[in-house]
C-alpha atoms as a PDB file:
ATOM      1  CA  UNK A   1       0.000   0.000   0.000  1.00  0.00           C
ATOM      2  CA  UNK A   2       1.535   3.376  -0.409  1.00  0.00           C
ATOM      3  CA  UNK A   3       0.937   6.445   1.966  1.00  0.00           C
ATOM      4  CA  UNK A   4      -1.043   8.335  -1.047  1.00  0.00           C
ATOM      5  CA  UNK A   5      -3.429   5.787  -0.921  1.00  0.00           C
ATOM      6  CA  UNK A   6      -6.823   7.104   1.047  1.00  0.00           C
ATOM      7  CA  UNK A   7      -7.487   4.519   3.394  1.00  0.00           C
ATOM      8  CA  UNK A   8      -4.252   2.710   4.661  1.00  0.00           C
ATOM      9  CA  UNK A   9      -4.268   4.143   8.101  1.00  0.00           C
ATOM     10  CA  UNK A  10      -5.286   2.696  10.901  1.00  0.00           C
ATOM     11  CA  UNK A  11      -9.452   2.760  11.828  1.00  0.00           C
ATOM     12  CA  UNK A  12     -11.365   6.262  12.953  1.00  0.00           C
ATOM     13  CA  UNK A  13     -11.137   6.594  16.540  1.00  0.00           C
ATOM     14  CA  UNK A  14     -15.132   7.158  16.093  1.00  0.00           C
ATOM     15  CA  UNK A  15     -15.598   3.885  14.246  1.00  0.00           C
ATOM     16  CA  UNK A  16     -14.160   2.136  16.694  1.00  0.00           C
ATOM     17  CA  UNK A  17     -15.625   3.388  19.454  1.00  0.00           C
ATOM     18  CA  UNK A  18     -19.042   2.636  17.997  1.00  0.00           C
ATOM     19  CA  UNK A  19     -18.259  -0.976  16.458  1.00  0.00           C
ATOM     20  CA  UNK A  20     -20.375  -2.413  18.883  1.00  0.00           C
ATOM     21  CA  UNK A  21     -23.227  -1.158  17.683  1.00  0.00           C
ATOM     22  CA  UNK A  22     -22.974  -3.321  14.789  1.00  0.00           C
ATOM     23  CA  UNK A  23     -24.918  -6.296  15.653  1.00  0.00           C
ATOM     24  CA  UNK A  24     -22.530  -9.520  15.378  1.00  0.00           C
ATOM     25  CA  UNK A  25     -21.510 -11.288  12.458  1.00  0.00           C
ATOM     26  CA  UNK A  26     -24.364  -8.738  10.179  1.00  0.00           C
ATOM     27  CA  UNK A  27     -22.351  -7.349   6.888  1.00  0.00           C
ATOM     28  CA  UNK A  28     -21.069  -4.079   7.235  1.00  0.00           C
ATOM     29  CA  UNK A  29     -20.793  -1.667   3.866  1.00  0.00           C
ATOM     30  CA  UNK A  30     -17.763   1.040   4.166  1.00  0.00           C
ATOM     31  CA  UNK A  31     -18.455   3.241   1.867  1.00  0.00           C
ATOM     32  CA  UNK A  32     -16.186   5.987   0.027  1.00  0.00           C
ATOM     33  CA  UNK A  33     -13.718   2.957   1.467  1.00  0.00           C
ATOM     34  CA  UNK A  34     -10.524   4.036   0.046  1.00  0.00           C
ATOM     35  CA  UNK A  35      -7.849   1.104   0.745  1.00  0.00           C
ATOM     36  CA  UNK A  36     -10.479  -0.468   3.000  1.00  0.00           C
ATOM     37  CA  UNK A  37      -9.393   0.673   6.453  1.00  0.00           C
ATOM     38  CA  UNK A  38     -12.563   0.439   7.955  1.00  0.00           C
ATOM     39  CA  UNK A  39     -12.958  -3.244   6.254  1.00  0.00           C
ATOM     40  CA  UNK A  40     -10.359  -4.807   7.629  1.00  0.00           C
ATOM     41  CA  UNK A  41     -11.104  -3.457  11.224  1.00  0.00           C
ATOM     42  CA  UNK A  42     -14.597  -4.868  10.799  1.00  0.00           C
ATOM     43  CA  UNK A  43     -13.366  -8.073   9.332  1.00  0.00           C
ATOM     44  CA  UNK A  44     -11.023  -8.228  12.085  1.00  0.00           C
ATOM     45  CA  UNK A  45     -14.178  -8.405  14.285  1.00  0.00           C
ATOM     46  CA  UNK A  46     -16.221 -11.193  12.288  1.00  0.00           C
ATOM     47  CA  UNK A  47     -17.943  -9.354  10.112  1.00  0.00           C
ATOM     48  CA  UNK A  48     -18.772  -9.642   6.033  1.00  0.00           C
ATOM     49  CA  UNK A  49     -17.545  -6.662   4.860  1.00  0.00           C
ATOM     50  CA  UNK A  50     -17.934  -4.803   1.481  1.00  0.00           C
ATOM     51  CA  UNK A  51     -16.218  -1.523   0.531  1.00  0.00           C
ATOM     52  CA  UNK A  52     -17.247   0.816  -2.296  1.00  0.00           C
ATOM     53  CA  UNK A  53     -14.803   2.904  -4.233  1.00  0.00           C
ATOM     54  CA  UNK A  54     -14.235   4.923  -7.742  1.00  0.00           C
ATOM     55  CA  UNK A  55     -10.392   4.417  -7.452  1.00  0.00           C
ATOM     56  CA  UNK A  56      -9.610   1.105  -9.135  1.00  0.00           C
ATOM     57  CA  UNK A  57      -6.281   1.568  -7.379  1.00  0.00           C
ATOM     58  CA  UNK A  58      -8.003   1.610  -3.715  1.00  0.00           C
ATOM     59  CA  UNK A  59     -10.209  -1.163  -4.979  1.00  0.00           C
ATOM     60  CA  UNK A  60      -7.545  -3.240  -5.973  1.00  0.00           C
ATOM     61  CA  UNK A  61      -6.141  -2.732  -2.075  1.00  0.00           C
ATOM     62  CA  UNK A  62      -9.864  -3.136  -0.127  1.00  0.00           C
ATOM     63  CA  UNK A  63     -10.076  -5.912  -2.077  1.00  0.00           C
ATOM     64  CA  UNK A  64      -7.850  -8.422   0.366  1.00  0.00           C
ATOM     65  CA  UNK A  65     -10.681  -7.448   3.046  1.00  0.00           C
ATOM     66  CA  UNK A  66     -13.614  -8.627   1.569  1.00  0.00           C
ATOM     67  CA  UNK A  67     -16.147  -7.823  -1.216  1.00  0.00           C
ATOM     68  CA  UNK A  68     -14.715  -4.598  -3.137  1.00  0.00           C
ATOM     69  CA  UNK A  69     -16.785  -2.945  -5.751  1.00  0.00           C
ATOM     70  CA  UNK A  70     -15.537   0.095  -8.417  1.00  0.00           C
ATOM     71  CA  UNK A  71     -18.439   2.430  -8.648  1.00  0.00           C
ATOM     72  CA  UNK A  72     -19.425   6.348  -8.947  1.00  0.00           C
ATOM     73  CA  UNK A  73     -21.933   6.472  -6.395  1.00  0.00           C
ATOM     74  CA  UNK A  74     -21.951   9.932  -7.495  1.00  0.00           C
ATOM     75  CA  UNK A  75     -23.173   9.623 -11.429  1.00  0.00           C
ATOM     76  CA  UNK A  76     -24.132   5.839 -11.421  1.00  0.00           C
ATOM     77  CA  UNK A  77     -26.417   3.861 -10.208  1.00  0.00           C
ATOM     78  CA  UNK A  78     -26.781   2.476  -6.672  1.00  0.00           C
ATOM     79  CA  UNK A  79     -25.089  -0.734  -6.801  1.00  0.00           C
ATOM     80  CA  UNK A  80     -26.686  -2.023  -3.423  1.00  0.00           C
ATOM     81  CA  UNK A  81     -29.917  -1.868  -4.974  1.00  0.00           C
ATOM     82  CA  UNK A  82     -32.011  -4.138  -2.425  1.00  0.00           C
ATOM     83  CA  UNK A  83     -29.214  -5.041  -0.102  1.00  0.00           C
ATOM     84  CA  UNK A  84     -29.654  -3.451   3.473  1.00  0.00           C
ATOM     85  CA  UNK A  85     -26.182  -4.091   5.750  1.00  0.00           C
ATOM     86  CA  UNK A  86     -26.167  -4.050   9.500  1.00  0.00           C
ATOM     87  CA  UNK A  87     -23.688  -1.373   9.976  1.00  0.00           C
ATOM     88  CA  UNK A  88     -22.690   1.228   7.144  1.00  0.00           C
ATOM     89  CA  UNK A  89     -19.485   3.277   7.945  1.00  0.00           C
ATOM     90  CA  UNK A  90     -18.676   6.790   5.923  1.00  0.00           C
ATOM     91  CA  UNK A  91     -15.680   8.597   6.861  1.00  0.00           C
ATOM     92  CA  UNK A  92     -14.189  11.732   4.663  1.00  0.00           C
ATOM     93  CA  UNK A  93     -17.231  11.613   2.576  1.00  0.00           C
ATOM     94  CA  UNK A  94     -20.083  13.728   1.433  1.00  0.00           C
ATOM     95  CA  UNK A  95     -22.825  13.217  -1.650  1.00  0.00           C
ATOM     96  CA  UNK A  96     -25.946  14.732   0.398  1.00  0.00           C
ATOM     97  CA  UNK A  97     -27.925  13.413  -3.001  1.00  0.00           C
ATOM     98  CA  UNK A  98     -26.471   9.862  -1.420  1.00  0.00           C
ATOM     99  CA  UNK A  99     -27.809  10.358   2.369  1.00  0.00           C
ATOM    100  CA  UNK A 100     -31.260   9.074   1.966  1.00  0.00           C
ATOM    101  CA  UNK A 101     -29.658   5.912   0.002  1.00  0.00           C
ATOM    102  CA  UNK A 102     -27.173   5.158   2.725  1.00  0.00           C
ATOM    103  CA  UNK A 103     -30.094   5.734   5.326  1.00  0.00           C
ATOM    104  CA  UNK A 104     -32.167   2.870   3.595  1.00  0.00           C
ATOM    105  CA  UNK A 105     -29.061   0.794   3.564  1.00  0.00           C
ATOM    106  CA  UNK A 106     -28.953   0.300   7.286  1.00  0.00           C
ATOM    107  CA  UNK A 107     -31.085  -2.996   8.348  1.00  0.00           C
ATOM    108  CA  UNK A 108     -33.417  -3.167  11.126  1.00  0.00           C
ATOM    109  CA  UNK A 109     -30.951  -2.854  14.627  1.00  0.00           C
ATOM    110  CA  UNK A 110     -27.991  -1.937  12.263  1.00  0.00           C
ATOM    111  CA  UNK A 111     -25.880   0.983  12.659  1.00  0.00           C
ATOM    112  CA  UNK A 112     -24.896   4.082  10.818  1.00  0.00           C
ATOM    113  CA  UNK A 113     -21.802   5.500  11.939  1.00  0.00           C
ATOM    114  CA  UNK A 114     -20.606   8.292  10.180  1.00  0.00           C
ATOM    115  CA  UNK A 115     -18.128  10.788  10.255  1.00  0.00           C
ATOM    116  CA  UNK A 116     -17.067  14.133   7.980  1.00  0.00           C
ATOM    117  CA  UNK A 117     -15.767  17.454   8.177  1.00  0.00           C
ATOM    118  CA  UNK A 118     -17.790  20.022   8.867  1.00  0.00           C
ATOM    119  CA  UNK A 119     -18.560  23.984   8.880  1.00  0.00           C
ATOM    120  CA  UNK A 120     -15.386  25.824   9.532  1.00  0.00           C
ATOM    121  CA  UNK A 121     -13.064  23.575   8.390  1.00  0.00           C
ATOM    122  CA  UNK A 122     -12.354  26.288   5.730  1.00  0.00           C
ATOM    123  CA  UNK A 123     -10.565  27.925   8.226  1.00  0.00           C
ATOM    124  CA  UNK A 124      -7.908  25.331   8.986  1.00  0.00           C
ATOM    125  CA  UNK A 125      -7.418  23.395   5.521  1.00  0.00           C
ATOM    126  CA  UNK A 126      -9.223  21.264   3.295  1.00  0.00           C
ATOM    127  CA  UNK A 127     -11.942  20.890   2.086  1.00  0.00           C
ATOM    128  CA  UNK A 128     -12.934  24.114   2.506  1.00  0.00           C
ATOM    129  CA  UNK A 129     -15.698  24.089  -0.111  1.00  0.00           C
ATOM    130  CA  UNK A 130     -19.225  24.241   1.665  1.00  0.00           C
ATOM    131  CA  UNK A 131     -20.401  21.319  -0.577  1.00  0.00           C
ATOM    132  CA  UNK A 132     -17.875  19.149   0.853  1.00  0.00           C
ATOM    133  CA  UNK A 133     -18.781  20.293   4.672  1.00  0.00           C
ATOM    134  CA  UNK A 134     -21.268  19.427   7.531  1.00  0.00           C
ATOM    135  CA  UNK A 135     -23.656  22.322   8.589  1.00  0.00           C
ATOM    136  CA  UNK A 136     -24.640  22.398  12.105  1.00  0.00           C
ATOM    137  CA  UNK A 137     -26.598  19.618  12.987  1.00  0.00           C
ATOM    138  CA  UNK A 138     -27.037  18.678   9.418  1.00  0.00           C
ATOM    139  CA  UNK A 139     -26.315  14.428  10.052  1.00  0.00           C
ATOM    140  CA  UNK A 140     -28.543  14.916  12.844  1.00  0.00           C
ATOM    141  CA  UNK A 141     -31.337  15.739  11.016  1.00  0.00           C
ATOM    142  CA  UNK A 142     -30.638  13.029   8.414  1.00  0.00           C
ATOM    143  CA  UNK A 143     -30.836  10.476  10.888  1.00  0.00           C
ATOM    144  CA  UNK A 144     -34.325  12.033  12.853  1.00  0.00           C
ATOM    145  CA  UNK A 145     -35.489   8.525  11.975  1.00  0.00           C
ATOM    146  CA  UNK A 146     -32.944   6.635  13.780  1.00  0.00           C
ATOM    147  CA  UNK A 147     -31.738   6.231  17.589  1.00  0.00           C
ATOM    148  CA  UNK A 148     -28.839   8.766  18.024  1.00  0.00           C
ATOM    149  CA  UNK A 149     -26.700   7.237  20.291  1.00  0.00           C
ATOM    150  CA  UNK A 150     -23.737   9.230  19.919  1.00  0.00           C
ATOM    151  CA  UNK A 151     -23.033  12.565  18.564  1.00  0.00           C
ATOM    152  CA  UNK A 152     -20.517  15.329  18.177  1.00  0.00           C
ATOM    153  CA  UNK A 153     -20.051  18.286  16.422  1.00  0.00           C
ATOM    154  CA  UNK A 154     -16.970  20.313  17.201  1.00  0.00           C
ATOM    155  CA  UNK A 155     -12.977  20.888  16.499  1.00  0.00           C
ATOM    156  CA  UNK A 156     -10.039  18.493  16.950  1.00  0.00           C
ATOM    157  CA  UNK A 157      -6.241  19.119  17.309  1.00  0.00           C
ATOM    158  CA  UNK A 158      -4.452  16.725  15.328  1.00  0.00           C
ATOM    159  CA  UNK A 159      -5.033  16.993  12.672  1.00  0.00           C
ATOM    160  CA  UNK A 160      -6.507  20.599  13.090  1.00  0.00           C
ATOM    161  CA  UNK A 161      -9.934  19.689  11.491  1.00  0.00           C
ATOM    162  CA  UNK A 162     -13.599  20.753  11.910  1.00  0.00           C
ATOM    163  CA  UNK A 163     -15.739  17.261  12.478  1.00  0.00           C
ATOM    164  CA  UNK A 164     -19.223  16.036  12.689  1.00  0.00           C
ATOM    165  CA  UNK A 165     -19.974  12.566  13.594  1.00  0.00           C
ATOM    166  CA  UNK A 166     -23.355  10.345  14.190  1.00  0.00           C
ATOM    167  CA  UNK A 167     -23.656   6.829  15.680  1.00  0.00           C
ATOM    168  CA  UNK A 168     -27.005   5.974  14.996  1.00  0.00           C
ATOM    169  CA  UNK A 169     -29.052   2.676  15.183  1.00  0.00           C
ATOM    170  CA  UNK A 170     -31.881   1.974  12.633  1.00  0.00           C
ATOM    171  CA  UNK A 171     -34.556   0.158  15.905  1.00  0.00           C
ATOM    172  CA  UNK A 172     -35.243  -3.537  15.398  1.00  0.00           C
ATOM    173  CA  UNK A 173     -38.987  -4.065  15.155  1.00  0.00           C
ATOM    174  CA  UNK A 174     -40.283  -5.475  18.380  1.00  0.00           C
ATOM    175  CA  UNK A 175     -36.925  -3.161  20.344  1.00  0.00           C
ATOM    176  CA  UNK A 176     -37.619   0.314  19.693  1.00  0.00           C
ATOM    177  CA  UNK A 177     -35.502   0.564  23.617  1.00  0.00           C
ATOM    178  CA  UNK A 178     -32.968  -1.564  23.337  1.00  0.00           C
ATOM    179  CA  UNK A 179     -29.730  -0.977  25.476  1.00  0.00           C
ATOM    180  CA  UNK A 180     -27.125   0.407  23.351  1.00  0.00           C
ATOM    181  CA  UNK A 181     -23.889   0.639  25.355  1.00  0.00           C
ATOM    182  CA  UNK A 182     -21.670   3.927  25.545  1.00  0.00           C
END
Protein backbone atom coordinates (compact mmCIF):
# COMPACT_ATOMS: atom_id res chain seq x y z
CA UNK A 1 0.00 0.00 0.00
CA UNK A 2 1.53 3.38 -0.41
CA UNK A 3 0.94 6.44 1.97
CA UNK A 4 -1.04 8.34 -1.05
CA UNK A 5 -3.43 5.79 -0.92
CA UNK A 6 -6.82 7.10 1.05
CA UNK A 7 -7.49 4.52 3.39
CA UNK A 8 -4.25 2.71 4.66
CA UNK A 9 -4.27 4.14 8.10
CA UNK A 10 -5.29 2.70 10.90
CA UNK A 11 -9.45 2.76 11.83
CA UNK A 12 -11.37 6.26 12.95
CA UNK A 13 -11.14 6.59 16.54
CA UNK A 14 -15.13 7.16 16.09
CA UNK A 15 -15.60 3.88 14.25
CA UNK A 16 -14.16 2.14 16.69
CA UNK A 17 -15.63 3.39 19.45
CA UNK A 18 -19.04 2.64 18.00
CA UNK A 19 -18.26 -0.98 16.46
CA UNK A 20 -20.37 -2.41 18.88
CA UNK A 21 -23.23 -1.16 17.68
CA UNK A 22 -22.97 -3.32 14.79
CA UNK A 23 -24.92 -6.30 15.65
CA UNK A 24 -22.53 -9.52 15.38
CA UNK A 25 -21.51 -11.29 12.46
CA UNK A 26 -24.36 -8.74 10.18
CA UNK A 27 -22.35 -7.35 6.89
CA UNK A 28 -21.07 -4.08 7.23
CA UNK A 29 -20.79 -1.67 3.87
CA UNK A 30 -17.76 1.04 4.17
CA UNK A 31 -18.45 3.24 1.87
CA UNK A 32 -16.19 5.99 0.03
CA UNK A 33 -13.72 2.96 1.47
CA UNK A 34 -10.52 4.04 0.05
CA UNK A 35 -7.85 1.10 0.74
CA UNK A 36 -10.48 -0.47 3.00
CA UNK A 37 -9.39 0.67 6.45
CA UNK A 38 -12.56 0.44 7.95
CA UNK A 39 -12.96 -3.24 6.25
CA UNK A 40 -10.36 -4.81 7.63
CA UNK A 41 -11.10 -3.46 11.22
CA UNK A 42 -14.60 -4.87 10.80
CA UNK A 43 -13.37 -8.07 9.33
CA UNK A 44 -11.02 -8.23 12.08
CA UNK A 45 -14.18 -8.41 14.28
CA UNK A 46 -16.22 -11.19 12.29
CA UNK A 47 -17.94 -9.35 10.11
CA UNK A 48 -18.77 -9.64 6.03
CA UNK A 49 -17.54 -6.66 4.86
CA UNK A 50 -17.93 -4.80 1.48
CA UNK A 51 -16.22 -1.52 0.53
CA UNK A 52 -17.25 0.82 -2.30
CA UNK A 53 -14.80 2.90 -4.23
CA UNK A 54 -14.24 4.92 -7.74
CA UNK A 55 -10.39 4.42 -7.45
CA UNK A 56 -9.61 1.11 -9.14
CA UNK A 57 -6.28 1.57 -7.38
CA UNK A 58 -8.00 1.61 -3.71
CA UNK A 59 -10.21 -1.16 -4.98
CA UNK A 60 -7.54 -3.24 -5.97
CA UNK A 61 -6.14 -2.73 -2.08
CA UNK A 62 -9.86 -3.14 -0.13
CA UNK A 63 -10.08 -5.91 -2.08
CA UNK A 64 -7.85 -8.42 0.37
CA UNK A 65 -10.68 -7.45 3.05
CA UNK A 66 -13.61 -8.63 1.57
CA UNK A 67 -16.15 -7.82 -1.22
CA UNK A 68 -14.71 -4.60 -3.14
CA UNK A 69 -16.78 -2.95 -5.75
CA UNK A 70 -15.54 0.10 -8.42
CA UNK A 71 -18.44 2.43 -8.65
CA UNK A 72 -19.42 6.35 -8.95
CA UNK A 73 -21.93 6.47 -6.39
CA UNK A 74 -21.95 9.93 -7.50
CA UNK A 75 -23.17 9.62 -11.43
CA UNK A 76 -24.13 5.84 -11.42
CA UNK A 77 -26.42 3.86 -10.21
CA UNK A 78 -26.78 2.48 -6.67
CA UNK A 79 -25.09 -0.73 -6.80
CA UNK A 80 -26.69 -2.02 -3.42
CA UNK A 81 -29.92 -1.87 -4.97
CA UNK A 82 -32.01 -4.14 -2.42
CA UNK A 83 -29.21 -5.04 -0.10
CA UNK A 84 -29.65 -3.45 3.47
CA UNK A 85 -26.18 -4.09 5.75
CA UNK A 86 -26.17 -4.05 9.50
CA UNK A 87 -23.69 -1.37 9.98
CA UNK A 88 -22.69 1.23 7.14
CA UNK A 89 -19.48 3.28 7.95
CA UNK A 90 -18.68 6.79 5.92
CA UNK A 91 -15.68 8.60 6.86
CA UNK A 92 -14.19 11.73 4.66
CA UNK A 93 -17.23 11.61 2.58
CA UNK A 94 -20.08 13.73 1.43
CA UNK A 95 -22.83 13.22 -1.65
CA UNK A 96 -25.95 14.73 0.40
CA UNK A 97 -27.92 13.41 -3.00
CA UNK A 98 -26.47 9.86 -1.42
CA UNK A 99 -27.81 10.36 2.37
CA UNK A 100 -31.26 9.07 1.97
CA UNK A 101 -29.66 5.91 0.00
CA UNK A 102 -27.17 5.16 2.73
CA UNK A 103 -30.09 5.73 5.33
CA UNK A 104 -32.17 2.87 3.59
CA UNK A 105 -29.06 0.79 3.56
CA UNK A 106 -28.95 0.30 7.29
CA UNK A 107 -31.09 -3.00 8.35
CA UNK A 108 -33.42 -3.17 11.13
CA UNK A 109 -30.95 -2.85 14.63
CA UNK A 110 -27.99 -1.94 12.26
CA UNK A 111 -25.88 0.98 12.66
CA UNK A 112 -24.90 4.08 10.82
CA UNK A 113 -21.80 5.50 11.94
CA UNK A 114 -20.61 8.29 10.18
CA UNK A 115 -18.13 10.79 10.25
CA UNK A 116 -17.07 14.13 7.98
CA UNK A 117 -15.77 17.45 8.18
CA UNK A 118 -17.79 20.02 8.87
CA UNK A 119 -18.56 23.98 8.88
CA UNK A 120 -15.39 25.82 9.53
CA UNK A 121 -13.06 23.57 8.39
CA UNK A 122 -12.35 26.29 5.73
CA UNK A 123 -10.57 27.92 8.23
CA UNK A 124 -7.91 25.33 8.99
CA UNK A 125 -7.42 23.40 5.52
CA UNK A 126 -9.22 21.26 3.30
CA UNK A 127 -11.94 20.89 2.09
CA UNK A 128 -12.93 24.11 2.51
CA UNK A 129 -15.70 24.09 -0.11
CA UNK A 130 -19.22 24.24 1.67
CA UNK A 131 -20.40 21.32 -0.58
CA UNK A 132 -17.88 19.15 0.85
CA UNK A 133 -18.78 20.29 4.67
CA UNK A 134 -21.27 19.43 7.53
CA UNK A 135 -23.66 22.32 8.59
CA UNK A 136 -24.64 22.40 12.10
CA UNK A 137 -26.60 19.62 12.99
CA UNK A 138 -27.04 18.68 9.42
CA UNK A 139 -26.32 14.43 10.05
CA UNK A 140 -28.54 14.92 12.84
CA UNK A 141 -31.34 15.74 11.02
CA UNK A 142 -30.64 13.03 8.41
CA UNK A 143 -30.84 10.48 10.89
CA UNK A 144 -34.33 12.03 12.85
CA UNK A 145 -35.49 8.53 11.97
CA UNK A 146 -32.94 6.63 13.78
CA UNK A 147 -31.74 6.23 17.59
CA UNK A 148 -28.84 8.77 18.02
CA UNK A 149 -26.70 7.24 20.29
CA UNK A 150 -23.74 9.23 19.92
CA UNK A 151 -23.03 12.56 18.56
CA UNK A 152 -20.52 15.33 18.18
CA UNK A 153 -20.05 18.29 16.42
CA UNK A 154 -16.97 20.31 17.20
CA UNK A 155 -12.98 20.89 16.50
CA UNK A 156 -10.04 18.49 16.95
CA UNK A 157 -6.24 19.12 17.31
CA UNK A 158 -4.45 16.72 15.33
CA UNK A 159 -5.03 16.99 12.67
CA UNK A 160 -6.51 20.60 13.09
CA UNK A 161 -9.93 19.69 11.49
CA UNK A 162 -13.60 20.75 11.91
CA UNK A 163 -15.74 17.26 12.48
CA UNK A 164 -19.22 16.04 12.69
CA UNK A 165 -19.97 12.57 13.59
CA UNK A 166 -23.35 10.35 14.19
CA UNK A 167 -23.66 6.83 15.68
CA UNK A 168 -27.00 5.97 15.00
CA UNK A 169 -29.05 2.68 15.18
CA UNK A 170 -31.88 1.97 12.63
CA UNK A 171 -34.56 0.16 15.90
CA UNK A 172 -35.24 -3.54 15.40
CA UNK A 173 -38.99 -4.07 15.16
CA UNK A 174 -40.28 -5.47 18.38
CA UNK A 175 -36.93 -3.16 20.34
CA UNK A 176 -37.62 0.31 19.69
CA UNK A 177 -35.50 0.56 23.62
CA UNK A 178 -32.97 -1.56 23.34
CA UNK A 179 -29.73 -0.98 25.48
CA UNK A 180 -27.12 0.41 23.35
CA UNK A 181 -23.89 0.64 25.36
CA UNK A 182 -21.67 3.93 25.55
Amino acid sequence: MTAALHGTQAASDWVKRWAHLVPAGQPVLDVACGAGRHMRHFAALGHPVTGVDHSPEAIAVAGAAGEAVLADIENGPWPFAGRSFGGVVVTHYLWRPLMPTLLESVAPGGALIYETFAAGNGTVGKPSRPDFLLRPGELLDACAALRVVGYEDGFLDTPPRFIQRIAAVRPAPGEPMARHRL
